[in-house]
C-alpha atoms as a PDB file:
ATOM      1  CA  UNK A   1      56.428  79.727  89.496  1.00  0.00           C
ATOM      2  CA  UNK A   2      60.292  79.496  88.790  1.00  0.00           C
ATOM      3  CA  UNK A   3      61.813  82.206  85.950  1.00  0.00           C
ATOM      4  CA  UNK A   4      63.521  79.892  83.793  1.00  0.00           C
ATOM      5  CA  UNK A   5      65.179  82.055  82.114  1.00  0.00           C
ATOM      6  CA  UNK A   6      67.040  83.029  85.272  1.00  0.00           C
ATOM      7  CA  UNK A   7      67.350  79.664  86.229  1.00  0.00           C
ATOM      8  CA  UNK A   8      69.238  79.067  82.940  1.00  0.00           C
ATOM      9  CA  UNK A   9      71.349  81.868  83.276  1.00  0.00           C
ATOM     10  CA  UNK A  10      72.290  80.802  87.159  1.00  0.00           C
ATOM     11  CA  UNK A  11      73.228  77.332  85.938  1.00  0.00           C
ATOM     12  CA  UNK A  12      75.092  78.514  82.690  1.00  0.00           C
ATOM     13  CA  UNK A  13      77.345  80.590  84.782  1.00  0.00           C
ATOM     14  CA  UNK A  14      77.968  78.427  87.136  1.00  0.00           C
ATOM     15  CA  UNK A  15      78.938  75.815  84.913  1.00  0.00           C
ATOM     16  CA  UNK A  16      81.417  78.572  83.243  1.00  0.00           C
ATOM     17  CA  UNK A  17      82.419  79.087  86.728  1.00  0.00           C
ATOM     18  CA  UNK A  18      83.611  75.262  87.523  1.00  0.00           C
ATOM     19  CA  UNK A  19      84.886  74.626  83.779  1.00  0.00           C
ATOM     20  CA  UNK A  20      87.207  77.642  84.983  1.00  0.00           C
ATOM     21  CA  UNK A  21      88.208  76.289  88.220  1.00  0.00           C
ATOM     22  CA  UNK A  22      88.483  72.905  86.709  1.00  0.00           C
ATOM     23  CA  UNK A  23      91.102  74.345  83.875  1.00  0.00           C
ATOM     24  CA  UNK A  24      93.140  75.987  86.422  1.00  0.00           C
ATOM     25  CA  UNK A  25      93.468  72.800  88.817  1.00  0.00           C
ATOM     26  CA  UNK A  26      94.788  70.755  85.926  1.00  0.00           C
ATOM     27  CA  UNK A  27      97.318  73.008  85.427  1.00  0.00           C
ATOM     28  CA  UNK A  28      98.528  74.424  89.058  1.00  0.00           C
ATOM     29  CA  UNK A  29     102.007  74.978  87.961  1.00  0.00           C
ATOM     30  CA  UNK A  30     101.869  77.113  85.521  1.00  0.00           C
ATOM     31  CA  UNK A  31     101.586  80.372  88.105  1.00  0.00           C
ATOM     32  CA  UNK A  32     105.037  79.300  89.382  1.00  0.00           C
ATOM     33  CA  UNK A  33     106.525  79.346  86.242  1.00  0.00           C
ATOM     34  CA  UNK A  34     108.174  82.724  84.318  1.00  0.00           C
ATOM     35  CA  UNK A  35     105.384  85.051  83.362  1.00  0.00           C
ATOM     36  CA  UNK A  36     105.790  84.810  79.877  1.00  0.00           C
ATOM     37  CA  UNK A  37     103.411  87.615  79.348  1.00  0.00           C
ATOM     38  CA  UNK A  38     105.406  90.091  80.736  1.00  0.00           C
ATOM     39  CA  UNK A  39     108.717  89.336  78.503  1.00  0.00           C
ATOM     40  CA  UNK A  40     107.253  90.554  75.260  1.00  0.00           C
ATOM     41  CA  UNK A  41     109.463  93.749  75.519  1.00  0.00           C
ATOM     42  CA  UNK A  42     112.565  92.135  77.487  1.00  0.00           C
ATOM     43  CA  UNK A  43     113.052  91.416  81.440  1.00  0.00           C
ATOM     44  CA  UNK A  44     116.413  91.229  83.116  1.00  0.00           C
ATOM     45  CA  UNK A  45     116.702  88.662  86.294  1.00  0.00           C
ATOM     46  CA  UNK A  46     120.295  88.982  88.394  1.00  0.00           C
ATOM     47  CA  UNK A  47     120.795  86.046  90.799  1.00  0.00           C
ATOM     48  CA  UNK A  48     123.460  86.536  93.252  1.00  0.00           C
ATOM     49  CA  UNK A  49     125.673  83.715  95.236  1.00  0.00           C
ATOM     50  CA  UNK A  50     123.873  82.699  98.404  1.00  0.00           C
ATOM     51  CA  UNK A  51     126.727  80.878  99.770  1.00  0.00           C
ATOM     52  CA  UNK A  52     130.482  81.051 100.570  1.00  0.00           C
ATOM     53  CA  UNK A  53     131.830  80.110  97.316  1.00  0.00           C
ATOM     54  CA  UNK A  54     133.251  83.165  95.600  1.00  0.00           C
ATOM     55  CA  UNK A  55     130.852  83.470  92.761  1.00  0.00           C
ATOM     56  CA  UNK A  56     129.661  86.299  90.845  1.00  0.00           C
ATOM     57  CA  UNK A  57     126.455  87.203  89.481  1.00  0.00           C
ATOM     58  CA  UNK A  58     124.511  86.022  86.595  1.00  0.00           C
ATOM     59  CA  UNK A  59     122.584  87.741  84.351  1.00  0.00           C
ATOM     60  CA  UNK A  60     119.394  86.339  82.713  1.00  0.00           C
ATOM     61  CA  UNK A  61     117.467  88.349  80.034  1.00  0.00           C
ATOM     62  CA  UNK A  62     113.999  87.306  78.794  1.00  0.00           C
ATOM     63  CA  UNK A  63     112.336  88.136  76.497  1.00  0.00           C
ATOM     64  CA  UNK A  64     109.457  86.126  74.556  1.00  0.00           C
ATOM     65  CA  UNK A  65     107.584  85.403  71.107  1.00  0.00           C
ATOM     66  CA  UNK A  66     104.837  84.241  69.977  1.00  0.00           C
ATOM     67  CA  UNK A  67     104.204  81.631  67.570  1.00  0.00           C
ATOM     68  CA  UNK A  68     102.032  79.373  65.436  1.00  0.00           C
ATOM     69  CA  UNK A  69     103.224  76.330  67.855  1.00  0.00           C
ATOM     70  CA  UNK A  70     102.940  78.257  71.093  1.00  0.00           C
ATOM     71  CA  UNK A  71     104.973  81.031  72.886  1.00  0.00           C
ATOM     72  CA  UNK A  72     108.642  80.881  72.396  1.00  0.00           C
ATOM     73  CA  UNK A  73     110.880  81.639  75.658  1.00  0.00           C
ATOM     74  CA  UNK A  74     114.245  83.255  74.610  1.00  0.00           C
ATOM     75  CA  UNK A  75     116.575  83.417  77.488  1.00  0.00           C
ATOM     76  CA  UNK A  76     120.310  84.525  77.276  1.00  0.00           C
ATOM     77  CA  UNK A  77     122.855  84.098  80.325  1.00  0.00           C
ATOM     78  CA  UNK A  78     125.543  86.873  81.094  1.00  0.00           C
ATOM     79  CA  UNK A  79     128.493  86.211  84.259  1.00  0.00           C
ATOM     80  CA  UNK A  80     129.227  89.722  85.624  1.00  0.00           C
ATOM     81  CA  UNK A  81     131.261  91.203  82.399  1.00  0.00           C
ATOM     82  CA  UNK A  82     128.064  90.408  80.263  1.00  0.00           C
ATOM     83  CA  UNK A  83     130.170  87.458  78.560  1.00  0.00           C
ATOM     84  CA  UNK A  84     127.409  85.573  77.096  1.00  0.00           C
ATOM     85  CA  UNK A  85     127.650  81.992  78.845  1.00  0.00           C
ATOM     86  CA  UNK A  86     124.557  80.198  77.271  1.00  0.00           C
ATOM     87  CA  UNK A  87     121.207  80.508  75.171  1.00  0.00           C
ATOM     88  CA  UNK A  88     118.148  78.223  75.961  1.00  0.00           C
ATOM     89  CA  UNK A  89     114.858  78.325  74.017  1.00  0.00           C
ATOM     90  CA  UNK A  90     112.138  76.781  75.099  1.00  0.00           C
ATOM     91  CA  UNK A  91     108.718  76.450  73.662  1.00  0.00           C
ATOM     92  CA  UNK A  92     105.224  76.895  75.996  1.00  0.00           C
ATOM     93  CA  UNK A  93     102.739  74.394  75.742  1.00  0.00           C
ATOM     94  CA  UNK A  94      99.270  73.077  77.056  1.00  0.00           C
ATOM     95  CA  UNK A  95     100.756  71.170  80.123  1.00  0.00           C
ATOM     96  CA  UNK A  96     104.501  72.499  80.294  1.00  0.00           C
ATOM     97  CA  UNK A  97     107.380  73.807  78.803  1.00  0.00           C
ATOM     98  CA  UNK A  98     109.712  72.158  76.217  1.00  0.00           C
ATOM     99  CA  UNK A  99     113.429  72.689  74.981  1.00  0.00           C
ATOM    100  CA  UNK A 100     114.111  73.694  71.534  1.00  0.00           C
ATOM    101  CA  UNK A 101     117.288  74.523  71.586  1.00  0.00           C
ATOM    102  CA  UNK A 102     120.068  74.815  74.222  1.00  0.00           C
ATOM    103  CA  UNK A 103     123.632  76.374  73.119  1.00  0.00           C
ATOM    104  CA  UNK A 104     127.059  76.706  75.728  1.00  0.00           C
ATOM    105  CA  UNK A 105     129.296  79.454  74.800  1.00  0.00           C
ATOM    106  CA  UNK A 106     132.726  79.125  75.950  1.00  0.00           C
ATOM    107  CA  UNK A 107     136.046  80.797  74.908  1.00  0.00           C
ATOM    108  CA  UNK A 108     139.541  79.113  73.286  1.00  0.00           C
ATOM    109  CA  UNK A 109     142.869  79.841  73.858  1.00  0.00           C
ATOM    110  CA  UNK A 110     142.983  83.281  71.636  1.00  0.00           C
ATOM    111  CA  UNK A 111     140.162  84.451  73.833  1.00  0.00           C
ATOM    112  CA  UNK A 112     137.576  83.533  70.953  1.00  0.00           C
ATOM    113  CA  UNK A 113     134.306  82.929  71.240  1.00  0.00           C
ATOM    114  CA  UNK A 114     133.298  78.943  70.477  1.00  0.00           C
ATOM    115  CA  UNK A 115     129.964  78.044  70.225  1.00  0.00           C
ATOM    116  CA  UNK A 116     129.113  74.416  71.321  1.00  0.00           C
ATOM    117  CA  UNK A 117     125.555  73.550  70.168  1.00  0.00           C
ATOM    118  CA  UNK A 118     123.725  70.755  71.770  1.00  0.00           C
ATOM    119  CA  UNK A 119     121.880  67.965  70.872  1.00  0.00           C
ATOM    120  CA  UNK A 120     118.594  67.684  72.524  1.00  0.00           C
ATOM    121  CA  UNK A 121     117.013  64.334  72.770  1.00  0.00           C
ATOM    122  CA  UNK A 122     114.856  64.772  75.712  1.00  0.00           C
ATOM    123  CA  UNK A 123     113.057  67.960  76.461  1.00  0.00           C
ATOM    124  CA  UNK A 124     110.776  68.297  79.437  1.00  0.00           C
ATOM    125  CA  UNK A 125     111.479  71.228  81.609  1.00  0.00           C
ATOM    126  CA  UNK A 126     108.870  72.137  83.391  1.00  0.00           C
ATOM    127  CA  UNK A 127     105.300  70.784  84.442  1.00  0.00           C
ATOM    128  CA  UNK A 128     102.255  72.674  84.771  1.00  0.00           C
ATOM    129  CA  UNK A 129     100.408  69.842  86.042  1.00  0.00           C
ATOM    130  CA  UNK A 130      98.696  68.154  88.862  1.00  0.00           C
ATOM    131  CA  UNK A 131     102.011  67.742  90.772  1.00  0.00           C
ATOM    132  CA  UNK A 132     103.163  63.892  91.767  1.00  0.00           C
ATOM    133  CA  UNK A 133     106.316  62.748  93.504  1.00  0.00           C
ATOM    134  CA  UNK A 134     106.588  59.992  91.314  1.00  0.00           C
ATOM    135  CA  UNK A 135     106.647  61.873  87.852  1.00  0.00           C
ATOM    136  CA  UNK A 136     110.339  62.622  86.724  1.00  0.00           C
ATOM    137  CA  UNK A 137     110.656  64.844  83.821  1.00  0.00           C
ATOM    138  CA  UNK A 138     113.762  64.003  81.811  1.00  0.00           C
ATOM    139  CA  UNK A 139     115.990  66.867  80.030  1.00  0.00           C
ATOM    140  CA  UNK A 140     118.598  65.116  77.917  1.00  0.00           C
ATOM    141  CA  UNK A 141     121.215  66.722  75.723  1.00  0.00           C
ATOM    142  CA  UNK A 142     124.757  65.921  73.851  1.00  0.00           C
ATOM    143  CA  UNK A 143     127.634  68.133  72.534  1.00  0.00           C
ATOM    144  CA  UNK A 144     130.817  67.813  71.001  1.00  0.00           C
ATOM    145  CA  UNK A 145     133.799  69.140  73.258  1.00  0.00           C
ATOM    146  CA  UNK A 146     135.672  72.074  71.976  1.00  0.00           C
ATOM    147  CA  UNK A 147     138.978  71.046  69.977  1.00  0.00           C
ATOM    148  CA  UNK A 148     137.891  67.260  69.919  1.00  0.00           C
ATOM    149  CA  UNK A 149     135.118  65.923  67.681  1.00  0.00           C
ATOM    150  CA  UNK A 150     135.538  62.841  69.275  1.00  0.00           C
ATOM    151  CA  UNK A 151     134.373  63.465  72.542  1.00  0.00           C
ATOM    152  CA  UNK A 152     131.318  63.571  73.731  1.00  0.00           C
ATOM    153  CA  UNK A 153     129.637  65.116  76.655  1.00  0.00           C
ATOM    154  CA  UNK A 154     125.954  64.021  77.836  1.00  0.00           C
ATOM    155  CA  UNK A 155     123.907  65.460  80.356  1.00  0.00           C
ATOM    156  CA  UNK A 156     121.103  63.850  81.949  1.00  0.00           C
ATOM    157  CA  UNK A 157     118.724  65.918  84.064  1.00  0.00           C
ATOM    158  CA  UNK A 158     115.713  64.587  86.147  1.00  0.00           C
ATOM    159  CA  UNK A 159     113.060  66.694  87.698  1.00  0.00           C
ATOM    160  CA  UNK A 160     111.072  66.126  90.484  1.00  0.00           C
ATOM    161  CA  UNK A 161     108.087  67.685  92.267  1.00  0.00           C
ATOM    162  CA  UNK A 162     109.306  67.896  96.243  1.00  0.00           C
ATOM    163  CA  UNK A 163     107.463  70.044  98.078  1.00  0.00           C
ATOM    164  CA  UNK A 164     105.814  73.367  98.535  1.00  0.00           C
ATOM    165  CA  UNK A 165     106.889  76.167 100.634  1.00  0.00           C
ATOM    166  CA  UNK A 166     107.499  80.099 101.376  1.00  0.00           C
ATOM    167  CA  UNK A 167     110.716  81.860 100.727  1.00  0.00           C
ATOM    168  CA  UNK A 168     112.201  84.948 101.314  1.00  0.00           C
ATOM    169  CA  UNK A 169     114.078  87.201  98.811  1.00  0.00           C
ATOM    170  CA  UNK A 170     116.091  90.126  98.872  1.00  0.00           C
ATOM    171  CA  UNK A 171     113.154  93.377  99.483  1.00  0.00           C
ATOM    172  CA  UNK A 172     109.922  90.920  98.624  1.00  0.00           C
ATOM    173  CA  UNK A 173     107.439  89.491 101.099  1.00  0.00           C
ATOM    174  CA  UNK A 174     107.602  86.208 101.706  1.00  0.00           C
ATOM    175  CA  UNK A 175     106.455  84.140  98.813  1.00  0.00           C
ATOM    176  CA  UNK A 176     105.062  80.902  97.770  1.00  0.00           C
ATOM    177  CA  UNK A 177     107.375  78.907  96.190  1.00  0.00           C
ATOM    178  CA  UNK A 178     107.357  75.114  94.631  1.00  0.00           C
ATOM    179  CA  UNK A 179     110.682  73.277  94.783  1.00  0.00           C
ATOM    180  CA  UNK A 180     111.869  70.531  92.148  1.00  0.00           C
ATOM    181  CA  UNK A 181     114.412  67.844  93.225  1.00  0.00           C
ATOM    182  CA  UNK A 182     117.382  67.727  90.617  1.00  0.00           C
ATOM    183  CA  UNK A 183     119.530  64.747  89.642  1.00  0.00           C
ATOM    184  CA  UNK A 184     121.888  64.992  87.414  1.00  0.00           C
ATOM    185  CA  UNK A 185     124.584  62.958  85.380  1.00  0.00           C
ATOM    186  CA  UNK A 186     127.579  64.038  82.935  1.00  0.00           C
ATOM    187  CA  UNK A 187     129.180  61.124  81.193  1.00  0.00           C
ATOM    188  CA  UNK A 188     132.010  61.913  79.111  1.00  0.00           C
ATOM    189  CA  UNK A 189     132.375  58.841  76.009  1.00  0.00           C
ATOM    190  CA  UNK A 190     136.493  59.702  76.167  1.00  0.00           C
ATOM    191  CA  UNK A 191     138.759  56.838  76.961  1.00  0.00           C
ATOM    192  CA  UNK A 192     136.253  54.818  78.722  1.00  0.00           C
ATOM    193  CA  UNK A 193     132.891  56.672  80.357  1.00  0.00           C
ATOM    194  CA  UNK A 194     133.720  59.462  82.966  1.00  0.00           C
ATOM    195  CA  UNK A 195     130.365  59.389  84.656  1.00  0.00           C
ATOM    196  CA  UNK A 196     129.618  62.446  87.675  1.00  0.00           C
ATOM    197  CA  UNK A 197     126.475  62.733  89.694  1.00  0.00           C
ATOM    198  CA  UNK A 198     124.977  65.697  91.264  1.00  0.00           C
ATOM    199  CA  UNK A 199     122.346  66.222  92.943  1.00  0.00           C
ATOM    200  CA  UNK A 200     120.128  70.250  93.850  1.00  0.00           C
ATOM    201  CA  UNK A 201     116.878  71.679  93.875  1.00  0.00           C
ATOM    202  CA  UNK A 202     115.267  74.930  92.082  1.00  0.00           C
ATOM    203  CA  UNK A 203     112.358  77.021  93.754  1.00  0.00           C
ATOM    204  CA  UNK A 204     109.995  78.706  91.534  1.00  0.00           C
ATOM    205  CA  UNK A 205     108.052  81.521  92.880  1.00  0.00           C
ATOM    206  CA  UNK A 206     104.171  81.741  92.589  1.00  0.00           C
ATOM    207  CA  UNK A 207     104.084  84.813  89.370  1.00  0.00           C
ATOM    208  CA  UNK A 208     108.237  85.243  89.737  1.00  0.00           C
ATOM    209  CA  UNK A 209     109.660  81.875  87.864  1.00  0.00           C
ATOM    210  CA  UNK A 210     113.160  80.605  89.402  1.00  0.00           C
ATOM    211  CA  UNK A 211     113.821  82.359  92.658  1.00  0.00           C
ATOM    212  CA  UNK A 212     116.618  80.385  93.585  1.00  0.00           C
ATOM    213  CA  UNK A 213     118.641  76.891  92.875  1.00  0.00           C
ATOM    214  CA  UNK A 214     121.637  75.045  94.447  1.00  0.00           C
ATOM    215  CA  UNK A 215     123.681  72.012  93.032  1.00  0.00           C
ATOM    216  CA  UNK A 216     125.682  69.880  95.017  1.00  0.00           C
ATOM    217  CA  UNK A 217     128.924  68.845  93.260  1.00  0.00           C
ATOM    218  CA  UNK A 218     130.551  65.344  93.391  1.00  0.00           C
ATOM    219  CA  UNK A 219     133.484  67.190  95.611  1.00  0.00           C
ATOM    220  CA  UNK A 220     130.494  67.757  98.363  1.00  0.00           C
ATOM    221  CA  UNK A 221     130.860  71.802  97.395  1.00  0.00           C
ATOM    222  CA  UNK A 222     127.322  73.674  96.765  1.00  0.00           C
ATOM    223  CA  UNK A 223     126.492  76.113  94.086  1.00  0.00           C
ATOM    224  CA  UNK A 224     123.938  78.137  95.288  1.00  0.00           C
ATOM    225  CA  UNK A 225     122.304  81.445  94.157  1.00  0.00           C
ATOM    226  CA  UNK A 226     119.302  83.373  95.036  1.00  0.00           C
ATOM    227  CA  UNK A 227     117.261  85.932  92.937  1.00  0.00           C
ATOM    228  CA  UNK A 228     118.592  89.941  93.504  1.00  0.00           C
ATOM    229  CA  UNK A 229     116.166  91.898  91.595  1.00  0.00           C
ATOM    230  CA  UNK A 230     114.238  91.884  88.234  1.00  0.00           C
ATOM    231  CA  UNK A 231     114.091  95.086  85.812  1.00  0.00           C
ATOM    232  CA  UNK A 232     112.723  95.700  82.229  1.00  0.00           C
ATOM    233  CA  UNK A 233     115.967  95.431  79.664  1.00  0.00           C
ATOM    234  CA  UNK A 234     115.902  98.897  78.338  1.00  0.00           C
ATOM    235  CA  UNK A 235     116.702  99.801  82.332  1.00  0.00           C
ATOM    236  CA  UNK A 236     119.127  97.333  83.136  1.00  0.00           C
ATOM    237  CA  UNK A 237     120.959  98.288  79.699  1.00  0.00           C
ATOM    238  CA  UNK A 238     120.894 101.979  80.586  1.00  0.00           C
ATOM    239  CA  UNK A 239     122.141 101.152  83.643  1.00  0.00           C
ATOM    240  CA  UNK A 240     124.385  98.448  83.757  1.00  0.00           C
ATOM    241  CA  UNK A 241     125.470  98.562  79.897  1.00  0.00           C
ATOM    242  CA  UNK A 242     124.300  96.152  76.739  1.00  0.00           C
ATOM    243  CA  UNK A 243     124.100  93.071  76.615  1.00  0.00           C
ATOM    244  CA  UNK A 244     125.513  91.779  73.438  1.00  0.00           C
ATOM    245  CA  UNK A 245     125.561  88.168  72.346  1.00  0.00           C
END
């Protein structure tokens, strides 16, 4: 005769066993994206040019928080003198990430700092589900430009799932990587509707985040960069110097 009870306990955990596997398939994205859980303490990521144009690097620091709504994403961006050139916060939730709040810094002509806050109507970023070609997630934001009140700028952003494949970085095995199609549009309201185009792609690696992303202007010129290396902040800082908003 059967034992039922371990019949029970056979079933029970493998019914634990496919809600698991059933949880992670509806969400197969979310490995690609930034581990959040790492940036509690602060996480420096420099991307370097990875093409001719005579770029220098950036500097992205991480760090995260948690709240009552979900995990917050804080990320500020540096060029090489650790001029802060934008903040981005961006909340975590069931099937994706959302923007909160997006902010350009730029300077005038005194060499002062002007902050250009922007106004965020649409606020996908990034999908952590079951991926489809024919999805586009829309990022949508508005600012006023510097010294004219007047004149607005909008950018429209579309994601797109593409493809996936393996890339190679800078002193890391080969990794899997998803890619998202980009295309963009910048209308400026001013006399008339200066509309631009672009088009790009960004490759997040499996348990890394962004690994690398290109744009390709209206000119036919490509912005490219590439992940360098990743360090906690307290290192980089005692290193490089800090990084002051």
């Amino acid at each position: 005769m059967p034992n039922c009870h371990s019949l029970f306990t056979w079933f029970f955990a493998a019914f634990l066993l496919l809600s698991i596997g059933c949880g992670n398939s509806e969400n197969p994205y979310k490995a690609y994206y930034f581990p959040l859980e790492d940036f509690d303490k602060g996480v420096v990521y420099i991307y370097e040019p990875a093409n001719e144009l005579a770029l220098g690097n950036e500097i992205w620091a991480f760090s995260t928080v948690k709240t009552d709504s979900g995990t917050v994403l804080l990320t500020r961006i540096f060029d090489p003198l650790h001029t802060l050139i934008q903040t981005i916060r961006e909340t975590e939730v069931v099937n994706g990430m959302l923007a909160d709040e997006t902010i350009y810094y730029t300077r005038d002509t005194n060499d002062i700092q002007v902050v250009v806050p922007l106004s965020i109507t649409r606020n996908a970023l990034f999908p952590f589900t079951v991926p489809d070609t024919s999805k586009v997630y829309t990022y949508q934001a508005s600012w006023k430009e510097p010294g004219d009140s007047t004149l607005t700028t909008t950018l429209t952003r579309y994601r797109r799932y593409d493809r996936m494949e393996k890339v190679s970085l800078p002193g890391r095995k080969s990794l899997k990587s998803v890619v998202m199609r980009l295309q963009e549009k910048i209308e400026n309201d001013g006399e008339g509707v200066l509309s631009l185009e672009m088009s790009g792609e960004e490759t997040y690696g499996k348990h890394l985040g962004l690994v690398a992303w290109k744009r390709i202007l209206p000119t036919g010129d490509t912005i490219a960069y590439q992940l360098l290396e990743t360090m906690p902040l307290n290192e980089y800082e005692a290193k490089f110097g800090r990084l002051n908003d």
